[in-house]
Protein backbone atom coordinates (compact mmCIF):
# COMPACT_ATOMS: atom_id res chain seq x y z
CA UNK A 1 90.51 82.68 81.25
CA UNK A 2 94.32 81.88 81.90
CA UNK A 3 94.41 78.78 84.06
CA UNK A 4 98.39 78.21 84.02
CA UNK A 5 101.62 80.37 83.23
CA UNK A 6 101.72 79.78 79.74
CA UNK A 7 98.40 80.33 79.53
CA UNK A 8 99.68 83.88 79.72
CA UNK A 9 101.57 83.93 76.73
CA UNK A 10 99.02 83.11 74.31
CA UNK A 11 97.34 86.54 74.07
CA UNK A 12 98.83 89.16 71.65
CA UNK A 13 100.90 89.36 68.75
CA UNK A 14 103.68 86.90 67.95
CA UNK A 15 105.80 89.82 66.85
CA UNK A 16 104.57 91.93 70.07
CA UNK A 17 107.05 93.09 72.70
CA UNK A 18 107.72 90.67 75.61
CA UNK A 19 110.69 90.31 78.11
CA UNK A 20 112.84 93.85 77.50
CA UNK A 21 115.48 95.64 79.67
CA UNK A 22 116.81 99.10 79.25
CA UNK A 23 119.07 99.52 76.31
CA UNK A 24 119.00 96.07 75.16
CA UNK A 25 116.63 94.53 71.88
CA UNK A 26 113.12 93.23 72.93
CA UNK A 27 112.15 89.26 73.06
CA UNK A 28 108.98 89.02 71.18
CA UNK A 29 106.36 86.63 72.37
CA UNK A 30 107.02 84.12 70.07
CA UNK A 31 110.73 84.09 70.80
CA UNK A 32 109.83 84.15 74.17
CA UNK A 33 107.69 80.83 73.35
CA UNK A 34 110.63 79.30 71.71
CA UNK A 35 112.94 79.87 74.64
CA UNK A 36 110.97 78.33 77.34
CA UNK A 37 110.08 75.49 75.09
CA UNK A 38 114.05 75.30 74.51
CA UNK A 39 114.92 75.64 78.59
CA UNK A 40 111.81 73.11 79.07
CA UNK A 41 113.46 70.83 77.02
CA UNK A 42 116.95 70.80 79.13
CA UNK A 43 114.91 70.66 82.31
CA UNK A 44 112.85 67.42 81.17
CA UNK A 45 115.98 65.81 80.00
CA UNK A 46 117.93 66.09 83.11
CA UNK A 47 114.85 64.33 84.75
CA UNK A 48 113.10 67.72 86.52
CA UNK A 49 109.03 67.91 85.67
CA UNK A 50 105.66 68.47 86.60
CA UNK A 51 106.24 69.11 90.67
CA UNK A 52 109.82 69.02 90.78
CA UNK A 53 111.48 72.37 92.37
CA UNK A 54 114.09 74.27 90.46
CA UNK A 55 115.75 77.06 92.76
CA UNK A 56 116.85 80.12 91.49
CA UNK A 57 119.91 82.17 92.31
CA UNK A 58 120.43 84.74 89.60
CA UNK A 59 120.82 88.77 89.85
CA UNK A 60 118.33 90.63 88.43
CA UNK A 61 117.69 91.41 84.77
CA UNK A 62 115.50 90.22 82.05
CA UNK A 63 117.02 86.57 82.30
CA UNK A 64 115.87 85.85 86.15
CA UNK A 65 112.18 87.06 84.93
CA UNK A 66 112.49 84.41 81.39
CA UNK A 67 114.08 81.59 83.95
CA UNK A 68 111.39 82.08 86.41
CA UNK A 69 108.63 81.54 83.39
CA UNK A 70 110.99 78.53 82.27
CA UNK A 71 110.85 76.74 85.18
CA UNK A 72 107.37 77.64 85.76
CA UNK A 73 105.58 76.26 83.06
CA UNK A 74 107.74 73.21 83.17
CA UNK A 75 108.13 72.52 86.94
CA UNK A 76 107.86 74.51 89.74
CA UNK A 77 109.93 77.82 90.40
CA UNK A 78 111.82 78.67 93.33
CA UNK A 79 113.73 81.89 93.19
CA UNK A 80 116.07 82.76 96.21
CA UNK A 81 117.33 86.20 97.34
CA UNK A 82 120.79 86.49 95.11
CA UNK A 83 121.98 88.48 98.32
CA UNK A 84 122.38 85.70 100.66
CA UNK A 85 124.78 84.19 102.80
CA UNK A 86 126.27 80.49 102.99
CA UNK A 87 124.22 79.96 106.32
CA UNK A 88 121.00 80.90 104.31
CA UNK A 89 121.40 79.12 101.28
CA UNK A 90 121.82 76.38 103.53
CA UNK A 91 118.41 76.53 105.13
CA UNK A 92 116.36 77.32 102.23
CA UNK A 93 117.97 74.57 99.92
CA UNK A 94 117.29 72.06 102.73
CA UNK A 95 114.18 73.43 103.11
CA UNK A 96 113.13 73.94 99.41
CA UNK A 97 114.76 70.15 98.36
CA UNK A 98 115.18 71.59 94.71
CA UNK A 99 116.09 68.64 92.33
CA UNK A 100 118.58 71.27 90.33
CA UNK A 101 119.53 75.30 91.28
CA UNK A 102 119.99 77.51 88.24
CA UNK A 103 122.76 79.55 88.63
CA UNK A 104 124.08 82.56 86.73
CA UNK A 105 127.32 81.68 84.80
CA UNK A 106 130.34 83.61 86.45
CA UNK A 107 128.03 85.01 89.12
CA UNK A 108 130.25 84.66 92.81
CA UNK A 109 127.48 83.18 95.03
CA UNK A 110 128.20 80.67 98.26
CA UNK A 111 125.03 79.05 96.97
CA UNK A 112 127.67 76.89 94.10
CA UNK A 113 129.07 75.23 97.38
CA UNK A 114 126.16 74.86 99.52
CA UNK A 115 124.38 72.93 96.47
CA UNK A 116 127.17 70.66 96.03
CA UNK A 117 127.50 69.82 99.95
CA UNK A 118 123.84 69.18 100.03
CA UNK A 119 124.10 66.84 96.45
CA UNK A 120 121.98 69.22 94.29
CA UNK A 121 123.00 69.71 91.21
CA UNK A 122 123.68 73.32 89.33
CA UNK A 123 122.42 74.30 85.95
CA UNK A 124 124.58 77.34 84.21
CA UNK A 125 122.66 79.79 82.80
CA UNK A 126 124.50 81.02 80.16
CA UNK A 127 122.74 84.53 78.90
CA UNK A 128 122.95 84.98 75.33
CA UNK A 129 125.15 88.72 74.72
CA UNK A 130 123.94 89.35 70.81
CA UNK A 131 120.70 87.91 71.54
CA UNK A 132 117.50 90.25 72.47
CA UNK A 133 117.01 90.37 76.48
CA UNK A 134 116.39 87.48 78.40
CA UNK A 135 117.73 85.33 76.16
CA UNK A 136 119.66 82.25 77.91
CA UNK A 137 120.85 78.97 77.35
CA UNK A 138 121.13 75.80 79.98
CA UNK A 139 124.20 73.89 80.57
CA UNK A 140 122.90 70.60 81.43
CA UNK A 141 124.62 69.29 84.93
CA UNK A 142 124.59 65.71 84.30
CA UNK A 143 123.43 62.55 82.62
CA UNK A 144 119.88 62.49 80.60
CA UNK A 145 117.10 61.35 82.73
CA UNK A 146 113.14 61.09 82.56
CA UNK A 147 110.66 63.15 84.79
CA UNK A 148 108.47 61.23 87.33
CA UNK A 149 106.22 63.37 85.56
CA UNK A 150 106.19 64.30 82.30
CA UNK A 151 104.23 66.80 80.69
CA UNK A 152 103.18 70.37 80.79
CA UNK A 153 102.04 71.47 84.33
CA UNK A 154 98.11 71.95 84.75
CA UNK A 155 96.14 73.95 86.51
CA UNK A 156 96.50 72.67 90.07
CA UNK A 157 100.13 71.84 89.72
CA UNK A 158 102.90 74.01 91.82
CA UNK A 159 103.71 76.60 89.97
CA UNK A 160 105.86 78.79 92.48
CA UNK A 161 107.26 78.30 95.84
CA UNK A 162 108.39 81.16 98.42
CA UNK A 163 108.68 81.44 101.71
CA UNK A 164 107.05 83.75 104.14
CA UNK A 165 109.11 86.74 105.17
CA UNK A 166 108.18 86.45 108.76
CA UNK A 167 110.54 87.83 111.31
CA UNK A 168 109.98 86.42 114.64
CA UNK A 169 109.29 82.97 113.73
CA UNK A 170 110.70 79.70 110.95
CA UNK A 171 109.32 80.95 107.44
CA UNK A 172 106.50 78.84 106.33
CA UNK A 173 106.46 77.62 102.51
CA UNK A 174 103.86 79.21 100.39
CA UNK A 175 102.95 77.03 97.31
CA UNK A 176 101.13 78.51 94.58
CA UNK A 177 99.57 76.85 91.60
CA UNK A 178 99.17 77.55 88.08
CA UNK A 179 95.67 78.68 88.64
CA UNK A 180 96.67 80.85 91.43
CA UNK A 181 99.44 82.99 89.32
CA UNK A 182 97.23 82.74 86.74
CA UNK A 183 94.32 83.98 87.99
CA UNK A 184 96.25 86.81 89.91
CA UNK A 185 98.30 88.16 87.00
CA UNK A 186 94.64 88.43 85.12
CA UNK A 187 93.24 90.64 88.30
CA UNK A 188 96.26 92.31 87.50
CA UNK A 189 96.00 93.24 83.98
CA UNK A 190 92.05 94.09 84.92
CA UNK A 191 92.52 96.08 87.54
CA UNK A 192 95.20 98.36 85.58
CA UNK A 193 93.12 97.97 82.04
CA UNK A 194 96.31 96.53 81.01
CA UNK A 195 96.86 96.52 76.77
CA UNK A 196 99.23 95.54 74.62
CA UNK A 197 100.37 99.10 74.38
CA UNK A 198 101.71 99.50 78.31
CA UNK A 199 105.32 98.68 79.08
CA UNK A 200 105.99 98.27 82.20
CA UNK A 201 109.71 99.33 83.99
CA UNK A 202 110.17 96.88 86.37
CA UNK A 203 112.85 97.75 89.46
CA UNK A 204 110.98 95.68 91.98
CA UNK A 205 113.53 92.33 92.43
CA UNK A 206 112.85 88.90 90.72
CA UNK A 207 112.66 86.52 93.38
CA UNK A 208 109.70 88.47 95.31
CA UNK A 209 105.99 87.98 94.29
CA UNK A 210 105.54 91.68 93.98
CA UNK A 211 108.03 91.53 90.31
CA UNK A 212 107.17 88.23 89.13
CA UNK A 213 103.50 88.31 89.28
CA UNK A 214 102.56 92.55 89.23
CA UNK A 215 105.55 93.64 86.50
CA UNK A 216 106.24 90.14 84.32
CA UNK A 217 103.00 87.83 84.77
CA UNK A 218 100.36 91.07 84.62
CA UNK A 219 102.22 92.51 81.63
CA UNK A 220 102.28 89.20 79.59
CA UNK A 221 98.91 88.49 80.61
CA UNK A 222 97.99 91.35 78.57
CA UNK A 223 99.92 91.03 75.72
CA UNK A 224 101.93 93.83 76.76
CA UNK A 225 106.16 93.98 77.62
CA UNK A 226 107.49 94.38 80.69
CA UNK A 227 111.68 95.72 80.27
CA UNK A 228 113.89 94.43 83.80
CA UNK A 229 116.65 96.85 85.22
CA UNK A 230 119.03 95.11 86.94
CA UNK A 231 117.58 95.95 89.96
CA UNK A 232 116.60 99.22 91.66
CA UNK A 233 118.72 102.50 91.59
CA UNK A 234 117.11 105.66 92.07
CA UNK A 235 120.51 107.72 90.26
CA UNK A 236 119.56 105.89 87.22
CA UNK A 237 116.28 105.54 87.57
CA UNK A 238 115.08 108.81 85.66
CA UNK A 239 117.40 107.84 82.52
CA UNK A 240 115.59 104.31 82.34
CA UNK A 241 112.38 106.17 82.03
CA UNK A 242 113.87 108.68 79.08
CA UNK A 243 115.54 105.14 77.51
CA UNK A 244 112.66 102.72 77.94
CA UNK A 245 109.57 105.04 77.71
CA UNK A 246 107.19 102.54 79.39
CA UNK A 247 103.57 103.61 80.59
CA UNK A 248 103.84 102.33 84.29
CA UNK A 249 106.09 101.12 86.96
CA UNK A 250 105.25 98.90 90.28
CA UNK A 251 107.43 99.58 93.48
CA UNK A 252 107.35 99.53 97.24
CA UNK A 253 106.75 103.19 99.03
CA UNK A 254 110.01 103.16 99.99
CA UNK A 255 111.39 103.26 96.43
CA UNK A 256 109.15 105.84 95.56
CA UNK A 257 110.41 108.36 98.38
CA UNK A 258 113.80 107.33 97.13
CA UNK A 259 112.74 108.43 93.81
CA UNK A 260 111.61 111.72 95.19
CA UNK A 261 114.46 112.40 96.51
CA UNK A 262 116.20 112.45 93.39
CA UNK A 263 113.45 114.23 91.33
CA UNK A 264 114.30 117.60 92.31
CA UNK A 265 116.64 117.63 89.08
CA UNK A 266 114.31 115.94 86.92
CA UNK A 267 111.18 117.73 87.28
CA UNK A 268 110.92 118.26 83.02
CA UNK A 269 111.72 114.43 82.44
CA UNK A 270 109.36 112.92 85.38
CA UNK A 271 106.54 115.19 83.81
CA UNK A 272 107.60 114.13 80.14
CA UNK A 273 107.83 110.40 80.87
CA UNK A 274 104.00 110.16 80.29
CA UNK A 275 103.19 107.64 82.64
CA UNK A 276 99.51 106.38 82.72
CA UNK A 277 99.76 105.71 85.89
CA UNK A 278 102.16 105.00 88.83
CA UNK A 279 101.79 101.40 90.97
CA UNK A 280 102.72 101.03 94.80
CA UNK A 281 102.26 97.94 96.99
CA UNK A 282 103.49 95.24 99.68
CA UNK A 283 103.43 98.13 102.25
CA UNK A 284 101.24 100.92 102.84
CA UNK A 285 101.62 104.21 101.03
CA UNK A 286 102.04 107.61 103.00
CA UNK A 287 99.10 109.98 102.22
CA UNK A 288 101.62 112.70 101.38
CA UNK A 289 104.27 110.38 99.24
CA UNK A 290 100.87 109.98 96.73
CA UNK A 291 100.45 113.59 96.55
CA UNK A 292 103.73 114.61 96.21
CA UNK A 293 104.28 111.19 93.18
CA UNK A 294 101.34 112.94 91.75
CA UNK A 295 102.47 116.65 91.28
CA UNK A 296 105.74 115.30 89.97
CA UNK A 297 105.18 112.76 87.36
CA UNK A 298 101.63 114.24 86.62
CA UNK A 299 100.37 110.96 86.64
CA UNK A 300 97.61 109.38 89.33
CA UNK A 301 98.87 106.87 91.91
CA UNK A 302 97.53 103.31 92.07
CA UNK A 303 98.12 101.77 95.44
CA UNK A 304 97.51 97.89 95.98
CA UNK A 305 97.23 95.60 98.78
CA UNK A 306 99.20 92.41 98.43
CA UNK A 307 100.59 89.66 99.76
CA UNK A 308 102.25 86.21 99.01
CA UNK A 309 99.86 83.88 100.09
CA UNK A 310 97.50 85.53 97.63
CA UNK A 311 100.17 85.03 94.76
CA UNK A 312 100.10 89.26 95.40
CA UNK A 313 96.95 90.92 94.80
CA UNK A 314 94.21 91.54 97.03
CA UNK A 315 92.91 95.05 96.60
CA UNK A 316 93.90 97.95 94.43
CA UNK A 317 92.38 101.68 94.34
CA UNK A 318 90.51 101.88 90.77
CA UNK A 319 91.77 104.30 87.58
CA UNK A 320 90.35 107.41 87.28
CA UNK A 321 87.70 108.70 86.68
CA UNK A 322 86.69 106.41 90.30
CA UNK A 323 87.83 107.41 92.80
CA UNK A 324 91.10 106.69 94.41
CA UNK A 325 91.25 107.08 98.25
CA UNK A 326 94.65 108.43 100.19
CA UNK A 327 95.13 105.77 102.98
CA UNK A 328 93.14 103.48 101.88
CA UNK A 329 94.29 99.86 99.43
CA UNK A 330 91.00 100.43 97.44
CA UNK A 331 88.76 97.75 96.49
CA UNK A 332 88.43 93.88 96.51
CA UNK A 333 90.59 93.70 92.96
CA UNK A 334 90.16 89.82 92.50
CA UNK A 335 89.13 87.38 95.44
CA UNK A 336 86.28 88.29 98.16
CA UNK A 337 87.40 91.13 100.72
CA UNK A 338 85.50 90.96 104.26
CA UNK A 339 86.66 91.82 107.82
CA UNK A 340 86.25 89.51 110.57
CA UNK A 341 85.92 89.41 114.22
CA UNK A 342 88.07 87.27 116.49
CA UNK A 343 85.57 84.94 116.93
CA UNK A 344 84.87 84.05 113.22
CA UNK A 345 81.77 86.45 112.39
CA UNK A 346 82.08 88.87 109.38
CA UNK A 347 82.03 92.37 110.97
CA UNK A 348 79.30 94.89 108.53
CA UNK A 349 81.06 97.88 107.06
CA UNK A 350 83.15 100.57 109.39
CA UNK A 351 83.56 98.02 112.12
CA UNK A 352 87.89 97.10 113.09
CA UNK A 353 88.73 93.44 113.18
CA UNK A 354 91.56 91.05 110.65
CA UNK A 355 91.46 91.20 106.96
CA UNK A 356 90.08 88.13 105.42
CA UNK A 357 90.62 86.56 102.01
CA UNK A 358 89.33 84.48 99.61
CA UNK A 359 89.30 83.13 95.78
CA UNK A 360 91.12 81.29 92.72
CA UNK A 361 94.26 83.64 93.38
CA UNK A 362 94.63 82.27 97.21
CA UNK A 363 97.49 79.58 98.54
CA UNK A 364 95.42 76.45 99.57
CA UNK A 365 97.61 76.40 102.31
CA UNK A 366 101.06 76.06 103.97
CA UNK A 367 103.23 73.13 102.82
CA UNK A 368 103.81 70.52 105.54
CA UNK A 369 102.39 72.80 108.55
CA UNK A 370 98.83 71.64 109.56
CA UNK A 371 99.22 73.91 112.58
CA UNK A 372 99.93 77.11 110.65
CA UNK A 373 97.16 76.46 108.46
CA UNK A 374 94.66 75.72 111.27
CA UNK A 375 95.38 78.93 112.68
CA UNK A 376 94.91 80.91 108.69
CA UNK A 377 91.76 79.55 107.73
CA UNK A 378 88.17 80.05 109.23
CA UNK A 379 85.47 78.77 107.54
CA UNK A 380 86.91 79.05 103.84
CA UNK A 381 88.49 82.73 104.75
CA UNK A 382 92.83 83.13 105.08
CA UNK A 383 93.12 85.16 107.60
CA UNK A 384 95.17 88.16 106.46
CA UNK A 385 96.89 88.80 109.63
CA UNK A 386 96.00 92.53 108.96
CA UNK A 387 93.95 94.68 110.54
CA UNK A 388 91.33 97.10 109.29
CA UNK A 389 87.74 98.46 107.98
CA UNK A 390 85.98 98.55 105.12
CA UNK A 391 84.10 101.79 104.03
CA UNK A 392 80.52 101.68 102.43
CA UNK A 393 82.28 102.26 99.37
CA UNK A 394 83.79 98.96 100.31
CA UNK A 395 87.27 100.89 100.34
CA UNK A 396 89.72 98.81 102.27
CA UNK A 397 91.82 100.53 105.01
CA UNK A 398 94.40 98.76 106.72
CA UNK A 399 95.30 100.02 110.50
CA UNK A 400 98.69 97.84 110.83
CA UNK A 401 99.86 94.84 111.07
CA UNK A 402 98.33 92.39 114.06
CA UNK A 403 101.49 91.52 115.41
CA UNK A 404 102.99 94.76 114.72
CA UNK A 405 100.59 96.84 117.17
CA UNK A 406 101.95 98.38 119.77
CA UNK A 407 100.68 97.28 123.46
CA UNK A 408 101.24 100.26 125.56
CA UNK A 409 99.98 99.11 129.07
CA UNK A 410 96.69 98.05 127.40
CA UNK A 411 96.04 100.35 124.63
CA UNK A 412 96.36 98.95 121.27
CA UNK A 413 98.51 101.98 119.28
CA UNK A 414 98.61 101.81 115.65
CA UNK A 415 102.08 102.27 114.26
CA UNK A 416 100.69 103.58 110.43
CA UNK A 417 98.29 106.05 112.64
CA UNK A 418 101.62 107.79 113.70
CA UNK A 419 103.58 107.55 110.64
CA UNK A 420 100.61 109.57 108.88
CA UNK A 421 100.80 111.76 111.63
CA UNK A 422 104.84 112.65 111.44
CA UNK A 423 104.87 112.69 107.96
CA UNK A 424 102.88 115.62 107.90
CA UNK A 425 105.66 117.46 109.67
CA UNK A 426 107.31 119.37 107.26
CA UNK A 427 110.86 118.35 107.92
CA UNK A 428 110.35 114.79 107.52
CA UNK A 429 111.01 112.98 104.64
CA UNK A 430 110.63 109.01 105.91
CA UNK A 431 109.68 107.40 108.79
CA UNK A 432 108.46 104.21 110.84
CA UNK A 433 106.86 103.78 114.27
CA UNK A 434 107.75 100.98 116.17
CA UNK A 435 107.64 99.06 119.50
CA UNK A 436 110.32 99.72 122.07
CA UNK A 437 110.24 97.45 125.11
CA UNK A 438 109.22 99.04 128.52
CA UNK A 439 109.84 97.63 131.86
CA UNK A 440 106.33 98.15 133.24
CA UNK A 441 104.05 99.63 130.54
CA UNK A 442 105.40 96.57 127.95
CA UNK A 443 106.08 98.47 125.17
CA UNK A 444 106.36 101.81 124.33
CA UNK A 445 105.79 103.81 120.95
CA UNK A 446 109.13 105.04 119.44
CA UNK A 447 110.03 106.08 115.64
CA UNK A 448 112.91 106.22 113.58
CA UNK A 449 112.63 109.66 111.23
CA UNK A 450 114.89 110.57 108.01
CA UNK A 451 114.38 114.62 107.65
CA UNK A 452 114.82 116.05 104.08
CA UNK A 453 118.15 117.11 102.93
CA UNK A 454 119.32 120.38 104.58
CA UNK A 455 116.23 119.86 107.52
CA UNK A 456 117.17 120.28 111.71
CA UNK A 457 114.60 119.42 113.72
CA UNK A 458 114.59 118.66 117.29
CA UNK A 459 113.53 115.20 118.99
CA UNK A 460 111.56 117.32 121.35
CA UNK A 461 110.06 119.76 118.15
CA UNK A 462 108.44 116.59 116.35
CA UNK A 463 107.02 115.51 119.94
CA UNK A 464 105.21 118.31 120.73
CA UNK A 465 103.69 118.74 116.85
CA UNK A 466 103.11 114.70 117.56
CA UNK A 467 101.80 115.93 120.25
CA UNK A 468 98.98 118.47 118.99
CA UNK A 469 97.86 115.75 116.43
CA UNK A 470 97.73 112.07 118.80
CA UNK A 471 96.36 111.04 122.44
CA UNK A 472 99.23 111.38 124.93
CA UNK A 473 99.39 107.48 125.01
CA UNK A 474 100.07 107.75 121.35
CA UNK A 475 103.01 110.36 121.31
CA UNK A 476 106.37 108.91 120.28
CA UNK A 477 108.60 108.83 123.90
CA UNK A 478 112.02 108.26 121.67
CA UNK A 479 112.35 110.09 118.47
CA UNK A 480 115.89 108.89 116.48
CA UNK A 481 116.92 110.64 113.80
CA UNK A 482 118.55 108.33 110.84
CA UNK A 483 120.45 109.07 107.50
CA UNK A 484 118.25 105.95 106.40
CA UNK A 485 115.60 103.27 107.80
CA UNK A 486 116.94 99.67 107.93
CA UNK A 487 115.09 97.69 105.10
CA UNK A 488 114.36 94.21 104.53
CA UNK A 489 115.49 92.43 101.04
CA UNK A 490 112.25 93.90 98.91
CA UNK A 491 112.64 97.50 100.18
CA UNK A 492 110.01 97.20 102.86
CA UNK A 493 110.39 98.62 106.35
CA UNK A 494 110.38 96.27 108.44
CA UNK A 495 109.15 97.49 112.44
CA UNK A 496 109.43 93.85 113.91
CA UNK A 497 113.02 93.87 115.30
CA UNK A 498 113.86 97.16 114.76
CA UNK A 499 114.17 98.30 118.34
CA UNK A 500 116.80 95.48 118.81
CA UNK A 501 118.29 96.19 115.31
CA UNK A 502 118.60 100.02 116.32
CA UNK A 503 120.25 98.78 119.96
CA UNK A 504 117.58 99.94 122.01
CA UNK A 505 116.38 96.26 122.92
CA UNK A 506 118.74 95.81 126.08
């Protein structure tokens, strides 16, 4: 059993497929070996080890996934969204304390400055044109130096550091070890019957746990390759199938449906691809965006339940022939799954209360924030922050968010109740249910809808067939119709803030 990150690299052949990215030559695994041995090296000697942070701020591609595995199994990773501004950089440096940032040569990023006003240095990476993907060298940013400690990183050592994506409060740093990426990218690999044979296309970005552990750690952990777009596109994301040919690809539901949207013209090519299978996590899946993934790339859906603090996965639906469940996350796929009441008990099957977690894939708890943590564990269990039930199948599913339920005067409204609801309309393509604030009732239920191309649909039609489906306490009072959803950095939806992001806070 893996118990570190390059523990992962030891299965399969030397000459086997590793780090790839569409239209470029493959790293094999022993290459692969080679290079983080080579970027180890440059790390050690400019002093950066076992528990030393090396931040990340590179664009996506088959170098951010080989300089995340570099700094992972030589110190401890922390990738940053490429995508932000001065004022950013500035509070997750400060936060993070890096001892170097790797930086893409030539890329234009505030982060060069904010290092060098906070005295951190900056590593070039230097990707390698002739070479096979991923390849990179390290400019060194100063004089040699020793690491406090020296050595490969073991089990219990840091292996990855993000922050929570919370948006009403500071983020909290998640550390993970070795053990816990380990252990994760192995339930993984499991869970998928990952072989050597199953290339995965990666579009999910490199500095989120969703890419790094589901599409690079899984894949290596089962000897198979795993080929990095620069990031994802649905107009081009139907010629990286036809170029790449992998078995699988991992994205958020909100990729998919932009995928959809551009199948129309690629019906032959979806259906020739010959998927195995199709993975979707980090947000729940629409009933109806499974089906209709289904009919078009004749392949069956895998949806997952994951999150950060449990270096990803928690729960995945199984491969056929088992059954796979529309709405629900599926089944405890690596640490203990149970349901708990507020006041600590375990709740028996079909009863609502918060998601609870627990095993060798699980944070041990947030860095420097004894309050935080007091409030996430109970009696061994993180607490989830999710709410929902488990079947007697033990089939996971989730009813939202705790924080993201609506309080309507009392009543506790489910915001993924109504989305299933309004997606079955026929016009509507995408949409999210949200909170808007109400002088005496608190909040009210609202949504934001995006209607398939060439669809008209009136606010008051989709209320009324809300209507004939929900409670009246449930119905949607405000209906707005968008040409798309405001996302957060990953692709999720996010419905915290997005009354007061849509103006309709005041």
């Amino acid at each position: 059993m893996p118990r570190t990150v390059w523990d992962l690299l030891s299965t399969g052949a030397d000459a086997a497929p590793a780090i790839g990215a569409p239209g470029r030559d493959w790293l094999d695994r022993a290459g692969l070996r080679a290079l983080l041995r080579e970027a180890g090296g440059v790390l050690a000697r400019q002093g950066i080890g076992r528990g030393d942070r090396v931040a990340m701020v590179l664009p996506n591609g088959p170098e951010a996934a080989t300089a995340f595995l570099a700094a992972a199994t030589t110190a401890t990773a922390a990738p940053l969204n490429p995508a932000y501004k001065a004022d950013e950089f500035a509070f997750y440096l400060s936060d993070l304390a890096p001892r170097a940032v790797i930086i893409a040569e030539g890329f234009e990023t505030p982060a060069r400055a904010v290092a060098a006003a906070q005295g951190i240095p900056v590593l070039a990476l230097r990707a390698r044109e002739q070479a096979p993907a991923g390849v990179f060298e390290l400019l060194p940013a100063g004089p040699a130096a020793s690491p406090a400690r020296p050595g490969a990183p073991e089990a219990g050592d840091v292996a990855l550091v993000l922050h929570t994506s919370g948006t009403t409060a500071r983020p909290k740093i998640v550390p993970l070890a070795q053990a816990n990426l380990a252990a994760s990218a192995g339930h993984i690999a499991t869970s998928l019957a990952l072989g050597p044979q199953d290339v995965c296309l990666n579009i999910m970005p490199l500095f989120h746990i969703h890419g790094l552990i589901a599409a690079v750690c899984a894949s290596l952990a089962a000897g198979a390759g795993v080929s990095c777009t620069p990031g994802f596109n649905a107009f081009r994301f139907f010629d990286w199938l036809a170029t790449v040919r992998p078995g699988w690809y991992t994205a958020v539901p909100t990729m998919h449906q932009a995928i959809l949207l551009r199948a129309g013209s690629h019906r032959a090519g979806a259906k020739a691809a010959g998927l195995r299978f199709i993975r979707s996590s980090s947000a729940s899946l629409p009933p109806q965006v499974m089906a209709a993934l289904e009919e078009t790339f004749a392949a069956p859906v895998i949806e997952a339940y994951g999150m950060t603090e449990a270096a990803h996965q928690m729960a995945a639906n199984p491969l056929p022939p088992r059954a796979r469940k529309p709405g629900s996350v599926g089944i405890a796929a690596g640490p203990e799954i149970a349901v708990m009441a507020e006041d600590g008990a375990l709740l028996p099957a079909g009863e609502i209360g918060e998601v609870v977690i627990r095993g060798p894939n699980v944070t041990a708890g947030y860095e420097n924030n004894p309050a935080a943590n007091e409030k996430a564990f109970t009696n061994g269990w993180f607490r989830t922050g999710d709410q929902g039930r488990l079947d007697a199948e033990g089939y996971l599913f989730l009813t939202g968010r705790l924080k993201e339920l609506i309080n309507r005067g009392g009543e506790k409204i489910s915001p993924l109740e109504i989305d299933g609801v309004l997606m079955d309309h026929p016009a509507v393509a995408q949409v999210v249910t949200f909170a808007l604030p109400h002088a005496t009732l608190g909040e009210e239920v609202a949504a934001a809808v995006v209607l398939h191309a060439g669809q008209e649909v009136s606010e008051h039609a989709i209320r009324d067939f809300a209507a004939s489906r929900l409670a009246p306490f449930k119905v949607p009072r405000k209906i707005l119709f968008l040409e798309e959803i405001p996302k957060g950095a990953t692709g999720k939806l996010q419905r915290i803030g997005l009354a007061e992001k849509l103006g309709l806070a005041g």
